[in-house]
C-alpha atoms as a PDB file:
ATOM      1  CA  UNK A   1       0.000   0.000   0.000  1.00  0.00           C
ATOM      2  CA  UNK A   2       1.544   3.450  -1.455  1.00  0.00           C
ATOM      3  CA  UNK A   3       2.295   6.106   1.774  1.00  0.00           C
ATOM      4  CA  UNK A   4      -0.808   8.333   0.439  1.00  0.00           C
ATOM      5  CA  UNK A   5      -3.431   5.508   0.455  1.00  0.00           C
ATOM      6  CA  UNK A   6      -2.129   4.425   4.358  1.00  0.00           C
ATOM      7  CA  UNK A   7      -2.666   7.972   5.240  1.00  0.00           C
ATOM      8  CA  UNK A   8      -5.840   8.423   3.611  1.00  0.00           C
ATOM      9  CA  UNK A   9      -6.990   5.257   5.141  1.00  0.00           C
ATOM     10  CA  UNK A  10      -5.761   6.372   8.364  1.00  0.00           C
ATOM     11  CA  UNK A  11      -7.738   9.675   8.527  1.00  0.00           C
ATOM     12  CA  UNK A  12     -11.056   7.722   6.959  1.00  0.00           C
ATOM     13  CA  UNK A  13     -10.778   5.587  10.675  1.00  0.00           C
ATOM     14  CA  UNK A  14      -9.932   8.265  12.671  1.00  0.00           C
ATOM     15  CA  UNK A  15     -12.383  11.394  11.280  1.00  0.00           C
ATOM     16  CA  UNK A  16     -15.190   9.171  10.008  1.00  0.00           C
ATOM     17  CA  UNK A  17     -16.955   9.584   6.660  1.00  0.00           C
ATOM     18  CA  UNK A  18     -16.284  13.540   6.538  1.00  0.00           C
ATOM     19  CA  UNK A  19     -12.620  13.307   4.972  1.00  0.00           C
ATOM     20  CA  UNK A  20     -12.533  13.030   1.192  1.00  0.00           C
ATOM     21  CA  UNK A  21     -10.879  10.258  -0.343  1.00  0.00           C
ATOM     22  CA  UNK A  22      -7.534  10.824  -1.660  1.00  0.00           C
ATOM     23  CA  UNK A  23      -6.729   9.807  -4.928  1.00  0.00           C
ATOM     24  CA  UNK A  24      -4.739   7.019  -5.822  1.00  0.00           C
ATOM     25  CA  UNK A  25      -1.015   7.770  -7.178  1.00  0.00           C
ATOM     26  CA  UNK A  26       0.249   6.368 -10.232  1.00  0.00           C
ATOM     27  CA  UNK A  27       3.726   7.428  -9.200  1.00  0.00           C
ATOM     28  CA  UNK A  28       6.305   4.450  -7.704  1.00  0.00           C
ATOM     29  CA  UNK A  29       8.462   6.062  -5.357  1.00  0.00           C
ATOM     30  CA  UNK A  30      12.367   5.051  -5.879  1.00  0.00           C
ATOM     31  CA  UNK A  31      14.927   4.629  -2.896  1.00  0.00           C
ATOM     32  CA  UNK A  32      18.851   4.335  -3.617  1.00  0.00           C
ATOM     33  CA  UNK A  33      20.489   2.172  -0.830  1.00  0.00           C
ATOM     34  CA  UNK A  34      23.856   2.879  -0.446  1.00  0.00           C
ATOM     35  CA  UNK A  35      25.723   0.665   1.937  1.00  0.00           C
ATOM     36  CA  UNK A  36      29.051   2.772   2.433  1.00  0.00           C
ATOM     37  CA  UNK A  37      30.529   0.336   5.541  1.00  0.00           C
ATOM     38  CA  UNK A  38      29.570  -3.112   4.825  1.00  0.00           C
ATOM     39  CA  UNK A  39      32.410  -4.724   1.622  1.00  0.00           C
ATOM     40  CA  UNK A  40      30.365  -6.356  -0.808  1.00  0.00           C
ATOM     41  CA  UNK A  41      32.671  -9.123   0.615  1.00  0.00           C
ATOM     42  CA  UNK A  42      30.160  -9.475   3.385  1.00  0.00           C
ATOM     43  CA  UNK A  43      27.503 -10.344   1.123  1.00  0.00           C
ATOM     44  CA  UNK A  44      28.629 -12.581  -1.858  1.00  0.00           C
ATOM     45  CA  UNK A  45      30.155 -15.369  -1.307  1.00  0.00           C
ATOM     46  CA  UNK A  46      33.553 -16.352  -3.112  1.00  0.00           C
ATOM     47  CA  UNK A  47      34.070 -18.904  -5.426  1.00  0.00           C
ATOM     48  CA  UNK A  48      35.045 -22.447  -3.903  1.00  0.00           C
ATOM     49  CA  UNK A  49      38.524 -22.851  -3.609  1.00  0.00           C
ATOM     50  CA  UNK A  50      40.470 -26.183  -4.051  1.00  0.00           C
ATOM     51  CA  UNK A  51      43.302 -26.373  -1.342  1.00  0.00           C
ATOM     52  CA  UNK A  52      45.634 -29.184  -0.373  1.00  0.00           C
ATOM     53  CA  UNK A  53      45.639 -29.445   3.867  1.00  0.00           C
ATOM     54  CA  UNK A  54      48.520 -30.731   5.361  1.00  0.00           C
ATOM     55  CA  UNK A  55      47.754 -33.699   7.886  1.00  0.00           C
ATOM     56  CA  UNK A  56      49.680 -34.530  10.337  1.00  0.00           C
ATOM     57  CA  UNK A  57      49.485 -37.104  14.133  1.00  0.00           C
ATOM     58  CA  UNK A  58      50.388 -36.619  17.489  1.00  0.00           C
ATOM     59  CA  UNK A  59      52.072 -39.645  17.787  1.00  0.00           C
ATOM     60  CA  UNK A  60      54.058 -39.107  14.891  1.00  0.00           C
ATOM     61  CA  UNK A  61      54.800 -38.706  11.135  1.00  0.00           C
ATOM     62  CA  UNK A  62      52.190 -40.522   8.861  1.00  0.00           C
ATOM     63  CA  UNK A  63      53.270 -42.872   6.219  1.00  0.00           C
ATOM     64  CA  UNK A  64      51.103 -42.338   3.599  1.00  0.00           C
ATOM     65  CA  UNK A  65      48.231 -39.899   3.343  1.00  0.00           C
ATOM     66  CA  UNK A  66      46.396 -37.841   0.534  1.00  0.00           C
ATOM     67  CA  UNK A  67      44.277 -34.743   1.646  1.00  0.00           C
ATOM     68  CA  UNK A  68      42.273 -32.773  -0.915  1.00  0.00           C
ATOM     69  CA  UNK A  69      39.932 -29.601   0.416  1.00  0.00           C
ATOM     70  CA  UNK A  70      37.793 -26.912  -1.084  1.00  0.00           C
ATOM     71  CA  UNK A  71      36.435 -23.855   1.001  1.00  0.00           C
ATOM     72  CA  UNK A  72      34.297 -20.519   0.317  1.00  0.00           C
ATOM     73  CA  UNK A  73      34.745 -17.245   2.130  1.00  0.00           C
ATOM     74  CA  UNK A  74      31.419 -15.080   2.925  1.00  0.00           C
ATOM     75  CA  UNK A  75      32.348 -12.223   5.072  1.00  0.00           C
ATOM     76  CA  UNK A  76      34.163 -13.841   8.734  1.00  0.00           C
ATOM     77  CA  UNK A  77      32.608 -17.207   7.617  1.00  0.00           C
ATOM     78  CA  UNK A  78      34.621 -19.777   6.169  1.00  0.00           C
ATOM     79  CA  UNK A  79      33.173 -22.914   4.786  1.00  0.00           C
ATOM     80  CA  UNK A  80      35.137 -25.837   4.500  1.00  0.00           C
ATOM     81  CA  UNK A  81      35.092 -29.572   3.379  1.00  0.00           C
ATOM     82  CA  UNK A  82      38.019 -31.522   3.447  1.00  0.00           C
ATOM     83  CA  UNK A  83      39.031 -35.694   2.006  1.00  0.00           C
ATOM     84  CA  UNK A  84      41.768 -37.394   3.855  1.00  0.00           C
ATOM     85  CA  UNK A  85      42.697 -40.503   2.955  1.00  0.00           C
ATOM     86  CA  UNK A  86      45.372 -42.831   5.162  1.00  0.00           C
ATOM     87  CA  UNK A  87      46.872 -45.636   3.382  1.00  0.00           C
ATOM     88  CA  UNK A  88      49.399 -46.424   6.415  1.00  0.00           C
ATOM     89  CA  UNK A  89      49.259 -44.432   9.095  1.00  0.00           C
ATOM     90  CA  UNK A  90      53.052 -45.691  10.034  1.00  0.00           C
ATOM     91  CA  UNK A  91      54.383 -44.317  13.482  1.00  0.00           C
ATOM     92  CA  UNK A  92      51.144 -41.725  13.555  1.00  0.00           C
ATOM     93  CA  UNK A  93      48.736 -44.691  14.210  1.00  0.00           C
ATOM     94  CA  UNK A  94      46.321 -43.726  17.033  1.00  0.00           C
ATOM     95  CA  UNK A  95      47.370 -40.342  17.242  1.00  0.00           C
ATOM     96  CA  UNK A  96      45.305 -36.915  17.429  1.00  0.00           C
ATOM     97  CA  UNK A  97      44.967 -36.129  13.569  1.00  0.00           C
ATOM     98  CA  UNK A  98      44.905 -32.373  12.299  1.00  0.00           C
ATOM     99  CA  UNK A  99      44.841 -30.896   9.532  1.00  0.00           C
ATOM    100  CA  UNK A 100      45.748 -27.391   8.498  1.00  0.00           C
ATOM    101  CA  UNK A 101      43.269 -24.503   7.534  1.00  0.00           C
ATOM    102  CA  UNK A 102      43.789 -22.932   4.098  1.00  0.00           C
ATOM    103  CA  UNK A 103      46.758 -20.408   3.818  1.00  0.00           C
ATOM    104  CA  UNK A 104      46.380 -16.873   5.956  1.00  0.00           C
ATOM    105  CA  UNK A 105      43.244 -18.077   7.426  1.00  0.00           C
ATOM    106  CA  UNK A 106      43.006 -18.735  11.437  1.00  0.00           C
ATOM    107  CA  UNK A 107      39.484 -19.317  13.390  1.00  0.00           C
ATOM    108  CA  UNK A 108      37.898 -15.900  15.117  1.00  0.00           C
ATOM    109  CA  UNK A 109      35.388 -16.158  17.326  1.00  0.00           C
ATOM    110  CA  UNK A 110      35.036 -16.100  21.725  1.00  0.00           C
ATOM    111  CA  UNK A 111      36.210 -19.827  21.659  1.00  0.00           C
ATOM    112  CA  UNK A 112      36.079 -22.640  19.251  1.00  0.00           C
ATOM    113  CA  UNK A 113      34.070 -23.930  15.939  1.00  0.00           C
ATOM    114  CA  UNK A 114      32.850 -27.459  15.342  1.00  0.00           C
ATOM    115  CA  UNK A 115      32.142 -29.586  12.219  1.00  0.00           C
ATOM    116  CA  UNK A 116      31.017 -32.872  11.570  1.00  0.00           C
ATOM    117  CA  UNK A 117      32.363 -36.210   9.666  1.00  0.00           C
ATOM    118  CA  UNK A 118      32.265 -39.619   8.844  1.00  0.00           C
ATOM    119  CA  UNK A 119      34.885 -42.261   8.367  1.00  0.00           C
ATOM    120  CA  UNK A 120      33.612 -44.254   5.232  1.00  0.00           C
ATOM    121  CA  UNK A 121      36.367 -47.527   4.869  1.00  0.00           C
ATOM    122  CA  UNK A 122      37.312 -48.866   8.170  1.00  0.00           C
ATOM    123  CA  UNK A 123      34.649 -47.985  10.973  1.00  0.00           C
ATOM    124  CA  UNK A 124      31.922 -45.682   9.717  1.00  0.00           C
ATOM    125  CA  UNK A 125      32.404 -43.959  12.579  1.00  0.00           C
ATOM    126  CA  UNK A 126      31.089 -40.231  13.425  1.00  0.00           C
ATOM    127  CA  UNK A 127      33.586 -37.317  13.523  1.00  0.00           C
ATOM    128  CA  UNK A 128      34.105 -34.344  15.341  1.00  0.00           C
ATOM    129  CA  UNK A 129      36.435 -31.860  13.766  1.00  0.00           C
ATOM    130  CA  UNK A 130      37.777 -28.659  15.792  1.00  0.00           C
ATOM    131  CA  UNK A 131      39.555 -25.813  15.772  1.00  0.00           C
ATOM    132  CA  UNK A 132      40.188 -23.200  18.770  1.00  0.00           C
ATOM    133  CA  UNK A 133      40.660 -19.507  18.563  1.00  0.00           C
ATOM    134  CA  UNK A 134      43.866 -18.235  16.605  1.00  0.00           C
ATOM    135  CA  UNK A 135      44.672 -21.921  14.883  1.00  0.00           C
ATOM    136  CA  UNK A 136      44.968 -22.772  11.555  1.00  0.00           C
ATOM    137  CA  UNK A 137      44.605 -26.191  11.963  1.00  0.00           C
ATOM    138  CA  UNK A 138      41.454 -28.661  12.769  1.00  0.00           C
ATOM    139  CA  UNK A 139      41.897 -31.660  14.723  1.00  0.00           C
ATOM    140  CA  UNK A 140      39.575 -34.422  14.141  1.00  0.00           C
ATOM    141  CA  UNK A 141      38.415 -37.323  16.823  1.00  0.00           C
ATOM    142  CA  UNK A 142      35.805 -40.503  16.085  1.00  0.00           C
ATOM    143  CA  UNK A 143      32.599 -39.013  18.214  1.00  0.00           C
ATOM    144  CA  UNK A 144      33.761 -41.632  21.085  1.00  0.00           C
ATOM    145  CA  UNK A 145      36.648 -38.866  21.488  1.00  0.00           C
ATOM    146  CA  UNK A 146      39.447 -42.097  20.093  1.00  0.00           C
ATOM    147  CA  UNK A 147      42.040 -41.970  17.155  1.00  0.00           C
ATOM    148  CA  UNK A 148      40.878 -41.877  13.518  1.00  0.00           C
ATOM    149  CA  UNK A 149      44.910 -42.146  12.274  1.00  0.00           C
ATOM    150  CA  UNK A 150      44.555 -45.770  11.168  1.00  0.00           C
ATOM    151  CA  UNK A 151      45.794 -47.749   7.895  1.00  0.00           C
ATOM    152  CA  UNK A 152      43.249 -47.207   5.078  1.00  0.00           C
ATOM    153  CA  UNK A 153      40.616 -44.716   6.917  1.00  0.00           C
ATOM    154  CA  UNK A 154      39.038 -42.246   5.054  1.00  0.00           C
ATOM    155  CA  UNK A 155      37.677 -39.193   6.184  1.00  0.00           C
ATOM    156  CA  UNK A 156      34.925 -36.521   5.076  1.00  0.00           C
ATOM    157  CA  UNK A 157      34.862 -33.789   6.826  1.00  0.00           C
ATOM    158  CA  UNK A 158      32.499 -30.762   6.747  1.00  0.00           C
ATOM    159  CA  UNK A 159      32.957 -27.287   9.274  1.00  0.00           C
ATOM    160  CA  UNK A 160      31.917 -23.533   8.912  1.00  0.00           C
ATOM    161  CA  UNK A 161      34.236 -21.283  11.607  1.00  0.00           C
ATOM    162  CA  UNK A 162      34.046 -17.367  12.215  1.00  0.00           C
ATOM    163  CA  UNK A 163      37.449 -16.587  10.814  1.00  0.00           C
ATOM    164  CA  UNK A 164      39.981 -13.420  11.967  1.00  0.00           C
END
């Protein structure tokens, strides 16, 4: 409803029947929005980026491993998804795995961010990927909090962080 017909309307309730009816206007009123503070960065996404992470155990160096990852910046969010694949795990068997975060980017936020996984060869189990304020790595447990750094796992993993 155009600004003149809600103020027509308006006196029509409040003075009764004595107030002549406006007319209708044809006109379409125009408003500019200018944003001058927010980037346009904030609001369109970027294109999803392929990136190779660099995995690594606690207990020590892994054998043989493959890692593939693609993420998309929107603003302070990063989105990320990320393949690692274990063919021997070596002396990093049953170690805390991590991977790293894509170049220049470390997670923002008051504490921590959280994703979600699954490991599809060897247990199907659930994962829980995690990354504290300032790292730019994720380390990734099986839900039951245990080692995923085993011969032949493969792991999906899927987080969105508030990035610095």
């Amino acid at each position: 409803m155009s600004p003149r017909r809600l103020v027509a309307l308006l006196l029509l309730l409040c003075a009764g029947p004595a107030v002549a009816q406006v007319a209708p206007s044809t006109a379409v009123p125009s408003k500019t929005y200018v944003d001058t503070q927010l980037s346009t960065k904030l609001t369109t996404p970027g294109a999803w980026t392929n990136y190779t992470p660099t995995v690594a155990s606690s207990a020590g160096a892994i054998t043989s491993v493959t890692a593939s990852g693609r993420y998309q910046v929107l603003g302070k969010s990063l989105d990320l998804r990320a393949r690692i694949e274990i063919t021997t795990a070596g002396a990093g068997a049953n170690g805390i795995l991590s991977f790293t975060l894509p170049a220049g980017l470390t997670v923002g936020g008051v504490a921590y961010c959280s994703g979600g996984g699954r490991e599809d060869a060897t247990t199907g189990k659930g994962l829980q990927p995690y990354a504290a304020q300032g790292q730019g790595a994720v380390t990734v447990r099986s839900y039951d909090n245990g080692s995923v750094a085993s011969d032949g796992a493969v792991l999906h993993v899927t987080m969105r962080c508030e990035i610095q």
